[in-house]
Protein backbone atom coordinates (compact mmCIF):
# COMPACT_ATOMS: atom_id res chain seq x y z
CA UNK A 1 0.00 0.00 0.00
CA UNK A 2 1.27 3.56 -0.99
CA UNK A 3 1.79 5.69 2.01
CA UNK A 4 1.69 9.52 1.47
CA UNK A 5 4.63 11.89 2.79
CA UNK A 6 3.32 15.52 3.61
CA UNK A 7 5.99 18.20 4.44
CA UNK A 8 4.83 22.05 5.46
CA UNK A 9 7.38 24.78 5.73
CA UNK A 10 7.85 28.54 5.00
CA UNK A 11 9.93 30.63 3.31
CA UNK A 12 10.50 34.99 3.58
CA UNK A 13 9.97 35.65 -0.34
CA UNK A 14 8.34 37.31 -3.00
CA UNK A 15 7.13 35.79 -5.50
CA UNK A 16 5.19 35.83 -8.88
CA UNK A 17 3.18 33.19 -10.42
CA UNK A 18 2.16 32.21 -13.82
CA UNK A 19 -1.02 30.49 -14.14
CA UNK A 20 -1.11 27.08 -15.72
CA UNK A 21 -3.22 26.08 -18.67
CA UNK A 22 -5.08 23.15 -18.85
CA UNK A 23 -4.80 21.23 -22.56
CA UNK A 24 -8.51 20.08 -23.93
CA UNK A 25 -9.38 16.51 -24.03
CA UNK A 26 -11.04 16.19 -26.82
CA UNK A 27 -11.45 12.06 -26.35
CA UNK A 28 -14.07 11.45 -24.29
CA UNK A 29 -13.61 8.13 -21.93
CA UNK A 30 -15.76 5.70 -20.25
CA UNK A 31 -16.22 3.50 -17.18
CA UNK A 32 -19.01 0.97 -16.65
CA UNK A 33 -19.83 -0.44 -13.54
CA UNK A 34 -20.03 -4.56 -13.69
CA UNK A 35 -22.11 -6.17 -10.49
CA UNK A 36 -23.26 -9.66 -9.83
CA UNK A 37 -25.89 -10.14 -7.02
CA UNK A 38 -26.16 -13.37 -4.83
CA UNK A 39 -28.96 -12.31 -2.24
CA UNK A 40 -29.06 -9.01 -0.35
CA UNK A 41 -24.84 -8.87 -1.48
CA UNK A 42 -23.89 -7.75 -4.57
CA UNK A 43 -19.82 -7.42 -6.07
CA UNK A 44 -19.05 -4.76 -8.03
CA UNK A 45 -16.24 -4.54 -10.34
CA UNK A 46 -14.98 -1.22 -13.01
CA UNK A 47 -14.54 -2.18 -16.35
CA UNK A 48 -12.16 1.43 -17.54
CA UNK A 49 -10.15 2.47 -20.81
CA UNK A 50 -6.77 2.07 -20.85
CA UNK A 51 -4.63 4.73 -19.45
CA UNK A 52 -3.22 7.39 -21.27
CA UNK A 53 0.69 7.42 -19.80
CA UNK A 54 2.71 10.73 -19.08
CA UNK A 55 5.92 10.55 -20.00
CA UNK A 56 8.21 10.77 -17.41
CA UNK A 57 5.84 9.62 -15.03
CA UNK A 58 5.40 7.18 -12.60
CA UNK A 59 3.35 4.13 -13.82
CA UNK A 60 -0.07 5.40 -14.24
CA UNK A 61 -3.43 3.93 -12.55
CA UNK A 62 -6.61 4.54 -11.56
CA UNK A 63 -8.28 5.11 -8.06
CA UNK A 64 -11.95 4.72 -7.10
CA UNK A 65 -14.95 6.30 -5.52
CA UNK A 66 -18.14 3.67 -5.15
CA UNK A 67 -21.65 4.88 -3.26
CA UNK A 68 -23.56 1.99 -3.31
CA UNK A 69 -27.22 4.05 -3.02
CA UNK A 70 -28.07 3.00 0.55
CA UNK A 71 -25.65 5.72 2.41
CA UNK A 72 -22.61 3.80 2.36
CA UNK A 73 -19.34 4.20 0.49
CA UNK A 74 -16.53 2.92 -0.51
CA UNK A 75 -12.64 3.66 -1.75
CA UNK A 76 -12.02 0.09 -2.82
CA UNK A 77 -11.37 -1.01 -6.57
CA UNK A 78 -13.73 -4.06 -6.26
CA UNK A 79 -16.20 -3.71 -3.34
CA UNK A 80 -18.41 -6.26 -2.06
CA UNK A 81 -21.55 -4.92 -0.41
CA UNK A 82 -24.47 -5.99 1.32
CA UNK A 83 -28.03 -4.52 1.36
CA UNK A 84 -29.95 -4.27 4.26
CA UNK A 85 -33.60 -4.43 2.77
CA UNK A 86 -34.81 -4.82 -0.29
CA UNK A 87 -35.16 -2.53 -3.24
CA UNK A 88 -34.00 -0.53 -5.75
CA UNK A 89 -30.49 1.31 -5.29
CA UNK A 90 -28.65 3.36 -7.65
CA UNK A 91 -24.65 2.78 -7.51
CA UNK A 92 -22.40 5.62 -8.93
CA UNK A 93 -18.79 5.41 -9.09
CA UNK A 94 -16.44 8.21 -9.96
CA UNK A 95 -12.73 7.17 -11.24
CA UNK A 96 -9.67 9.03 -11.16
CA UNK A 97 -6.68 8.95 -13.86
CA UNK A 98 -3.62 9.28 -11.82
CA UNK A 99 -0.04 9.71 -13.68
CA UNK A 100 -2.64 10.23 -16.54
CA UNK A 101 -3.01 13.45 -19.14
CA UNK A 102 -6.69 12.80 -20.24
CA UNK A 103 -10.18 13.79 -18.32
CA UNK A 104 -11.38 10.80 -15.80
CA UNK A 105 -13.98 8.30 -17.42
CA UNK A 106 -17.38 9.16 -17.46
CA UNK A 107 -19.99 6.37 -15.86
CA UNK A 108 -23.29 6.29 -15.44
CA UNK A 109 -25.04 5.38 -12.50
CA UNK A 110 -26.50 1.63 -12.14
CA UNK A 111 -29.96 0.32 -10.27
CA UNK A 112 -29.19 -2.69 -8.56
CA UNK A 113 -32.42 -4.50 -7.27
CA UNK A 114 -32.73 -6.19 -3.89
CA UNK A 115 -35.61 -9.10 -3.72
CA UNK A 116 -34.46 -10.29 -0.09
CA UNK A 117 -34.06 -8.76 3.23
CA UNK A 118 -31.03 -9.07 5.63
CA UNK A 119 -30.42 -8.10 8.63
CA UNK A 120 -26.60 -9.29 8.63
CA UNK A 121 -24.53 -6.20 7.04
CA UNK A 122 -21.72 -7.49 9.78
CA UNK A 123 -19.53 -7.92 6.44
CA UNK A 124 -19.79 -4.71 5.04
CA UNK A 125 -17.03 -2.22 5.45
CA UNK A 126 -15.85 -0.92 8.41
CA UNK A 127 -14.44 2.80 8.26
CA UNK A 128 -14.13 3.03 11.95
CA UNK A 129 -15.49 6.59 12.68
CA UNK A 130 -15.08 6.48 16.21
CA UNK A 131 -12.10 4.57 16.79
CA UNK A 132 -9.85 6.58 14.31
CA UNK A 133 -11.97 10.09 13.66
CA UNK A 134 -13.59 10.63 16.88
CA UNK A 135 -17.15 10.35 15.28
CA UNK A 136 -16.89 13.20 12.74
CA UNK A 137 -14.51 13.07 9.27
CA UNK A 138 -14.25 14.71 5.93
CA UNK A 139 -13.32 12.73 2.93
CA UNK A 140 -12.84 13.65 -0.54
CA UNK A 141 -12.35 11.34 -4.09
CA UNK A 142 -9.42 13.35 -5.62
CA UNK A 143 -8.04 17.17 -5.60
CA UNK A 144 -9.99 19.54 -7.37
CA UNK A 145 -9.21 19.96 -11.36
CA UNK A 146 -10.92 23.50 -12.90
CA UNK A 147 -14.52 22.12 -14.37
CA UNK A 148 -14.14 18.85 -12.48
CA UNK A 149 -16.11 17.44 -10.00
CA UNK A 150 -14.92 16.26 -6.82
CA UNK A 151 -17.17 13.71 -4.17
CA UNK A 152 -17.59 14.92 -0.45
CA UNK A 153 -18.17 12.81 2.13
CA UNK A 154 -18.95 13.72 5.43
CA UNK A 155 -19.37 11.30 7.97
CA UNK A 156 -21.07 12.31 11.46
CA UNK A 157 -21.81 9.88 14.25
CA UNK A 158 -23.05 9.26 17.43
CA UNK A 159 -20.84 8.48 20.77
CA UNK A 160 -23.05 9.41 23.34
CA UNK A 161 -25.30 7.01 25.44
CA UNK A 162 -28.61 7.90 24.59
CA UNK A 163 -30.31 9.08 21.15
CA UNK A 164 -29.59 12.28 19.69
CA UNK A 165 -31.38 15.20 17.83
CA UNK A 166 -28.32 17.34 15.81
CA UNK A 167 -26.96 19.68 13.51
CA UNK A 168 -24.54 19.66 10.43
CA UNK A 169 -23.20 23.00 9.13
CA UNK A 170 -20.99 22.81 5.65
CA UNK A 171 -19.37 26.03 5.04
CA UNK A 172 -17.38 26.25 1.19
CA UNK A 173 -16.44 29.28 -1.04
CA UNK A 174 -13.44 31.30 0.78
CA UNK A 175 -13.89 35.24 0.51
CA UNK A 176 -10.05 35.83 0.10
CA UNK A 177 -10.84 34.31 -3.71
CA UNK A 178 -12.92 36.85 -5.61
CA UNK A 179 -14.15 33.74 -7.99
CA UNK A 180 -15.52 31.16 -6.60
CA UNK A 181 -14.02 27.83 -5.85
CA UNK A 182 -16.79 25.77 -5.98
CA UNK A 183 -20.30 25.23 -7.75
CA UNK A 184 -22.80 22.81 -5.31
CA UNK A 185 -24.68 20.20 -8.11
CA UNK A 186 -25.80 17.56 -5.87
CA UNK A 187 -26.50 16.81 -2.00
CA UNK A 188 -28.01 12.55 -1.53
CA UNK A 189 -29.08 12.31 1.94
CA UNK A 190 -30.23 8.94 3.18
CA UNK A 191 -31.16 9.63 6.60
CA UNK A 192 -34.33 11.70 6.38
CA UNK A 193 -31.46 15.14 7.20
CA UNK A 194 -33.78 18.24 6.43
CA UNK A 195 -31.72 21.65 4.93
CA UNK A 196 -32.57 25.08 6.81
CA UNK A 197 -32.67 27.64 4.29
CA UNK A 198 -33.93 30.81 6.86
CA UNK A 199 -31.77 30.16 9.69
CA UNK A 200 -29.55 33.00 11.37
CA UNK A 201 -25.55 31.64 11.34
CA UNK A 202 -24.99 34.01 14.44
CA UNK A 203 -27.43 35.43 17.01
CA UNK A 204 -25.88 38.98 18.00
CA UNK A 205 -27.86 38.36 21.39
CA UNK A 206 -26.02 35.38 22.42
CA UNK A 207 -22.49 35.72 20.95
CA UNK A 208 -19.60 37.43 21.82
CA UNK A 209 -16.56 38.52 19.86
CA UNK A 210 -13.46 36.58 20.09
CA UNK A 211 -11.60 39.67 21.87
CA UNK A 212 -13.96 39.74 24.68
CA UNK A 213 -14.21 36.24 24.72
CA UNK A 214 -9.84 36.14 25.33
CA UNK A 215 -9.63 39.07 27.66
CA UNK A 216 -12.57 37.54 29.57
CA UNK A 217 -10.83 34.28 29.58
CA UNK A 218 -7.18 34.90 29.60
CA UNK A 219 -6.29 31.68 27.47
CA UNK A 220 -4.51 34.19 24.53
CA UNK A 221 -1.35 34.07 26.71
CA UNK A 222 -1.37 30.06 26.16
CA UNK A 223 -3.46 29.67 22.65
CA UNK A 224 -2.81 30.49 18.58
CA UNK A 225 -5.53 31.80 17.61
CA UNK A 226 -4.87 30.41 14.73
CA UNK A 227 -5.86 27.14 15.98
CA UNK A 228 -9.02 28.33 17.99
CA UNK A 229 -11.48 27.37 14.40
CA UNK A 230 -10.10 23.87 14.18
CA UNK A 231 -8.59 22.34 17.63
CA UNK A 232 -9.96 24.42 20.42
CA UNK A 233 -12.96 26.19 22.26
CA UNK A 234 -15.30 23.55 21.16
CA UNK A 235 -17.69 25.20 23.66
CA UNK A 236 -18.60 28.71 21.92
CA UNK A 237 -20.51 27.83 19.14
CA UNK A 238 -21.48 31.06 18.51
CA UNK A 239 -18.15 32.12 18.08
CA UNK A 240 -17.14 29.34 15.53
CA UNK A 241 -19.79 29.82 13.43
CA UNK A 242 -19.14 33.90 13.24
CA UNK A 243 -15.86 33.27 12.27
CA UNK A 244 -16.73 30.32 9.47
CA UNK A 245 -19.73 32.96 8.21
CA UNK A 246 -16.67 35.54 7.93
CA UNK A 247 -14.69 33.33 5.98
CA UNK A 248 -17.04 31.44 3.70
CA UNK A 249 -19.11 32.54 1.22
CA UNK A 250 -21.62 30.01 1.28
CA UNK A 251 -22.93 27.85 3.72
CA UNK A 252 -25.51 25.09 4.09
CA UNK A 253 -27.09 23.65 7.35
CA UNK A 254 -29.19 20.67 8.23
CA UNK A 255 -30.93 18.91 10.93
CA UNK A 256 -30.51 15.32 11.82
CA UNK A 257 -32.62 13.52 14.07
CA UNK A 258 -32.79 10.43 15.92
CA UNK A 259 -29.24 9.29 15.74
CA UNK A 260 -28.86 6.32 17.62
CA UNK A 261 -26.09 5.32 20.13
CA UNK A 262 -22.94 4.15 18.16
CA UNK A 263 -24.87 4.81 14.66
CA UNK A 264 -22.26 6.11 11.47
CA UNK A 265 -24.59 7.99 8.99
CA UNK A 266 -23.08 9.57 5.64
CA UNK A 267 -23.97 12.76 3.80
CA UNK A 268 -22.47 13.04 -0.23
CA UNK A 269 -21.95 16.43 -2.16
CA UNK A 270 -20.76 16.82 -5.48
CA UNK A 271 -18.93 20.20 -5.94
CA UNK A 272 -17.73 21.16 -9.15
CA UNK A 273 -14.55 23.33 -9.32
CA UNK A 274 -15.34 26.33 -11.35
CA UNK A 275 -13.20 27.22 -14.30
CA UNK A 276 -12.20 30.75 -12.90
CA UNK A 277 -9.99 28.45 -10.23
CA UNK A 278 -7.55 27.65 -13.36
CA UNK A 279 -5.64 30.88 -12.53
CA UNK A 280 -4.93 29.59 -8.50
CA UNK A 281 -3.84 26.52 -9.30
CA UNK A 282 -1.28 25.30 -6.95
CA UNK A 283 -3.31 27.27 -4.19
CA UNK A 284 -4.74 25.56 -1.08
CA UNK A 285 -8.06 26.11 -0.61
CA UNK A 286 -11.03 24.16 2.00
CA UNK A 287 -14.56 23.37 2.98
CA UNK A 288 -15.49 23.58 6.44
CA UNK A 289 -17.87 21.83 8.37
CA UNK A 290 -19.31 22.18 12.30
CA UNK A 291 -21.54 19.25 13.55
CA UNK A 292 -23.65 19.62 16.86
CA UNK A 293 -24.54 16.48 18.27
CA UNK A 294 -27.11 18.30 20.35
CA UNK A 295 -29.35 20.87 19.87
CA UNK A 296 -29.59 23.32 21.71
CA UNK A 297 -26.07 22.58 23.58
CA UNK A 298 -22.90 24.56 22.46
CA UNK A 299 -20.50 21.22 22.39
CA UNK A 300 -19.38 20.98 18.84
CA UNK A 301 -16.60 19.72 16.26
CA UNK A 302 -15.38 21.28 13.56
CA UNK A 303 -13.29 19.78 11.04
CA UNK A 304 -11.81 22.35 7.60
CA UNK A 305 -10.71 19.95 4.97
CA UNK A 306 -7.97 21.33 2.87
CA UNK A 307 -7.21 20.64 -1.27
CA UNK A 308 -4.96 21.70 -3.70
CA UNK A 309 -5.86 23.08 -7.20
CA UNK A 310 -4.65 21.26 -9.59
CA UNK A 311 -4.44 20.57 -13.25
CA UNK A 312 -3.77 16.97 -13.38
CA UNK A 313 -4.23 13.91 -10.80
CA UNK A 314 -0.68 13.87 -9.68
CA UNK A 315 0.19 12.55 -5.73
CA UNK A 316 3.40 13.82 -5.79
CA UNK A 317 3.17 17.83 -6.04
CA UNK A 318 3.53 21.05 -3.94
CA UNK A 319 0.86 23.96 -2.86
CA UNK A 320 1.10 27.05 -1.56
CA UNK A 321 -1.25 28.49 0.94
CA UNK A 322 -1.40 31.99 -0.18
CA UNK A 323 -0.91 32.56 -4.52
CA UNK A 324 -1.04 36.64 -4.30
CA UNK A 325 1.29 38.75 -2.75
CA UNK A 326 0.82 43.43 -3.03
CA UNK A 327 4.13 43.63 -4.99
CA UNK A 328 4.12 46.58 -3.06
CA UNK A 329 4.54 44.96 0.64
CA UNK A 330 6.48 42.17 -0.67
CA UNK A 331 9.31 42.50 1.26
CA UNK A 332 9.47 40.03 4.10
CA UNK A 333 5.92 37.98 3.56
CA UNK A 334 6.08 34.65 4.76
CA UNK A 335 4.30 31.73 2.36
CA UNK A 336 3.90 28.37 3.87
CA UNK A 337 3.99 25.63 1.04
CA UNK A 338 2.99 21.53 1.38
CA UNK A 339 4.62 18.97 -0.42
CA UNK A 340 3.55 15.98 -0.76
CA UNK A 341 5.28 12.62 -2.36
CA UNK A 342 4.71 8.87 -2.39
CA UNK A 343 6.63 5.81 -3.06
CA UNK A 344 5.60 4.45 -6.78
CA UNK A 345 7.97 1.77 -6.53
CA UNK A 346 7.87 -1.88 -5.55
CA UNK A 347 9.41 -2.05 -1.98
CA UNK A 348 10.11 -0.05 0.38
CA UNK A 349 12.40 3.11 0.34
CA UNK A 350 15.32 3.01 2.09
CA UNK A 351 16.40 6.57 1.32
CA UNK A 352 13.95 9.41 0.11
CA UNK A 353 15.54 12.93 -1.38
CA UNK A 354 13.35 15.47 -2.18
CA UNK A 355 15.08 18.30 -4.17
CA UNK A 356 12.99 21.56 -4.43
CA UNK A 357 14.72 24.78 -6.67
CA UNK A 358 14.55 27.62 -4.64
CA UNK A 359 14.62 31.51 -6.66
CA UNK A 360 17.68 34.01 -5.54
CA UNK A 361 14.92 36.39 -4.12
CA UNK A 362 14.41 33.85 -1.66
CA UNK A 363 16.06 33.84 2.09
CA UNK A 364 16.55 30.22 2.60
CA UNK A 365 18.27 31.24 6.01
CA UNK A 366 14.27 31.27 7.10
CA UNK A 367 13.09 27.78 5.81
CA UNK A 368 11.31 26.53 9.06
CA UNK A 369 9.38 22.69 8.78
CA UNK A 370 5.86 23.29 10.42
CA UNK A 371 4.23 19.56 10.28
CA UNK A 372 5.10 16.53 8.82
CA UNK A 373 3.03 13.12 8.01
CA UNK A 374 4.22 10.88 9.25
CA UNK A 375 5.86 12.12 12.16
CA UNK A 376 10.02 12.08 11.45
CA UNK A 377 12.70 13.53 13.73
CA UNK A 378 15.25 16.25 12.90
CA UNK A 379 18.36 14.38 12.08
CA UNK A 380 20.82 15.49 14.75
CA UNK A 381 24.80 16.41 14.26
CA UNK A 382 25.54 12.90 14.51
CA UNK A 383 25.01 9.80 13.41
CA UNK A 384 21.63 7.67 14.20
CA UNK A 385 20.44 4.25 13.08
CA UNK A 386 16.88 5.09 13.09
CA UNK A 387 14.77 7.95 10.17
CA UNK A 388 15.07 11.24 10.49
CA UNK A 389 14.73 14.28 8.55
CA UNK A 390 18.00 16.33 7.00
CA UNK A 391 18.32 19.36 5.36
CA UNK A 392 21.00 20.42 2.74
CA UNK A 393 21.12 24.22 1.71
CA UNK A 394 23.01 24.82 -1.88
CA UNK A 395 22.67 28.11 -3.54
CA UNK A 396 19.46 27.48 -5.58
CA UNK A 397 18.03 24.20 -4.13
CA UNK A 398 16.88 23.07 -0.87
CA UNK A 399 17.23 19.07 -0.25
């Protein structure tokens, strides 16, 4: 299994971009979805065209994106799913050309019908909400490609004890873009989740600013508020939604009721990436969402899901946080850039260089490493016999 390598670091620069053109596919491609049904389960298989190679590139291949009509979901190349009750369900699958310079496959959607109930769905897939996302995750197919569409899935859950009556807030569109990032063409709900269309984000009677809410509280000495959105203060709910409603554009919001103890339900958007994006590509942009487990009680989560603009389906690549800088005050800005990289080959790696080109206008004297996934040490002065993370400095590189 491939296992992804981010790196996040800054730089003092300026900088100036040149915005990438995208080359029209004037082939149009196909997928078809294949199933066989033996009961209430039902295998499904992709039958897709054959890859069109970049040269230069690692081996190309495809990745996939299955909903299976019932509010479950899948990232699997050949899925095997079982039905609940009986009916008709309409499976979609969305496929991704990685490596690959053409437009992903087309498919149409397929009804698979059900004649049999089962009440043994102990074999479908586990994605193990609670365990490993604390009963709340974003999830998306592939990065977003100008006049693409990308799959959102958001996954909310239930931990506590007892049922629960809740709320789902999906925030998208950031204001710093003047263009919009993102076109909404399709919500499928499957758990009876209503939209509220007239509801107030804020209520200036019950919320206070962030200001008075730090001098009141005195946690500024001790907290980035940079991190207050996504990690902390999961208590003022007011708050986080004034500051998502100052940074979003757009917004929707829905009640959920009757979640039962331990129960994983799934919500599915389909957000094409507007063409006006072409010019950020490279940029890092992100949807955010806030669930409320309870009505009515401030305790909340907020997850902000972040993607790359891109041209092509390419895991190995780098984005920058922030494309435009006033050439005016250009003189020490910071930019913070992610790269990210994967091993395409057969084994393992014993020995990973990354070599990034670095422009003269650059102080590399300020290069600072933020995050990292997975974790990997600093290498110190001297020798170890475990990984670690080194850093060589040339003139116009940075390895």
């Amino acid at each position: 299994m491939l296992k992804q390598i981010i790196f996040i670091f800054t730089l003092g620069f300026s900088q100036l971009f040149l915005a990438q053109t995208i080359e029209k596919d004037t082939l149009t491609r196909s997928a078809t979805i294949v199933y066989s049904v033996n009961g209430n389960k039902v295998s499904f298989n992709p039958e897709t065209p054959k890859l069109n190679q970049i040269a230069g590139a690692p081996k190309a291949f495809y990745t996939y994106y299955w909903e299976f009509g019932d509010g479950n979901y899948s990232f699997k190349k050949q899925p095997i799913h079982t039905y609940k009750n009986k009916g008709k369900y309409k499976a979609s699958l969305s496929v991704t050309n990685n490596y690959d310079d053409g437009k992903p496959p087309a498919t149409r959607p397929k009804e698979v019908v059900i004649n049999s109930e089962s009440f043994d769905i102990s074999e479908n897939e586990n994605h193990y909400l609670f365990t490993a996302h604390n009963g709340f995750r974003l999830q998306i197919n592939r990065d977003p490609v100008p006049e693409e569409e990308i799959q959102l899935v958001l996954s909310y859950g239930n931990a506590k004890e007892y049922a629960t009556n809740g709320k789902v807030y999906l925030f998208y569109n950031e204001k710093k873009y003047k263009a919009k990032n993102f076109e909404l063409v399709d919500v499928r709900l499957y758990h009876n989740e209503r939209e509220i269309s007239s509801e107030i984000i804020a209520d200036n009677n019950n919320k206070i600013s962030k200001d008075e809410f730090l001098r009141t509280t005195g946690v500024s000495s001790f907290i980035d508020e940079k991190l207050i959105v996504s990690d902390t203060l999961k208590q003022n709910l007011p708050l986080t939604l004034e500051e998502a409603k100052a940074y979003y554009q757009d917004f929707k919001i829905y009640e959920v009721d009757n979640v039962e103890k331990n129960e994983e339900r799934n919500m599915f958007f389909s957000f094409k990436t507007t063409p006006e994006m072409l010019k950020d590509t490279s940029a890092v942009i992100s949807i955010r969402s806030i669930y409320v487990p309870e009505r009515g009680n401030d305790s909340h989560k907020v997850l902000t899901k972040e993607m790359e603009i891109v041209t092509s389906h390419d895991p190995n690549k780098m984005a920058v946080y922030d494309t435009r800088l006033n050439y005016r005050l250009v003189r020490f800005k910071r930019l913070k850039y992610k790269v990210r990289f994967q091993n395409n080959g057969e084994g393992p790696a014993r020995l990973i260089k990354l070599n990034v080109d670095v422009p003269e206008m650059l102080d590399k004297s300020t290069l600072k490493v933020l995050d990292m996934y997975p974790k990997c040490p600093i290498c110190p002065d001297e020798e170890v016999n475990y990984s670690c993370l080194d850093t060589i400095m040339s003139k116009d590189q940075i390895s």
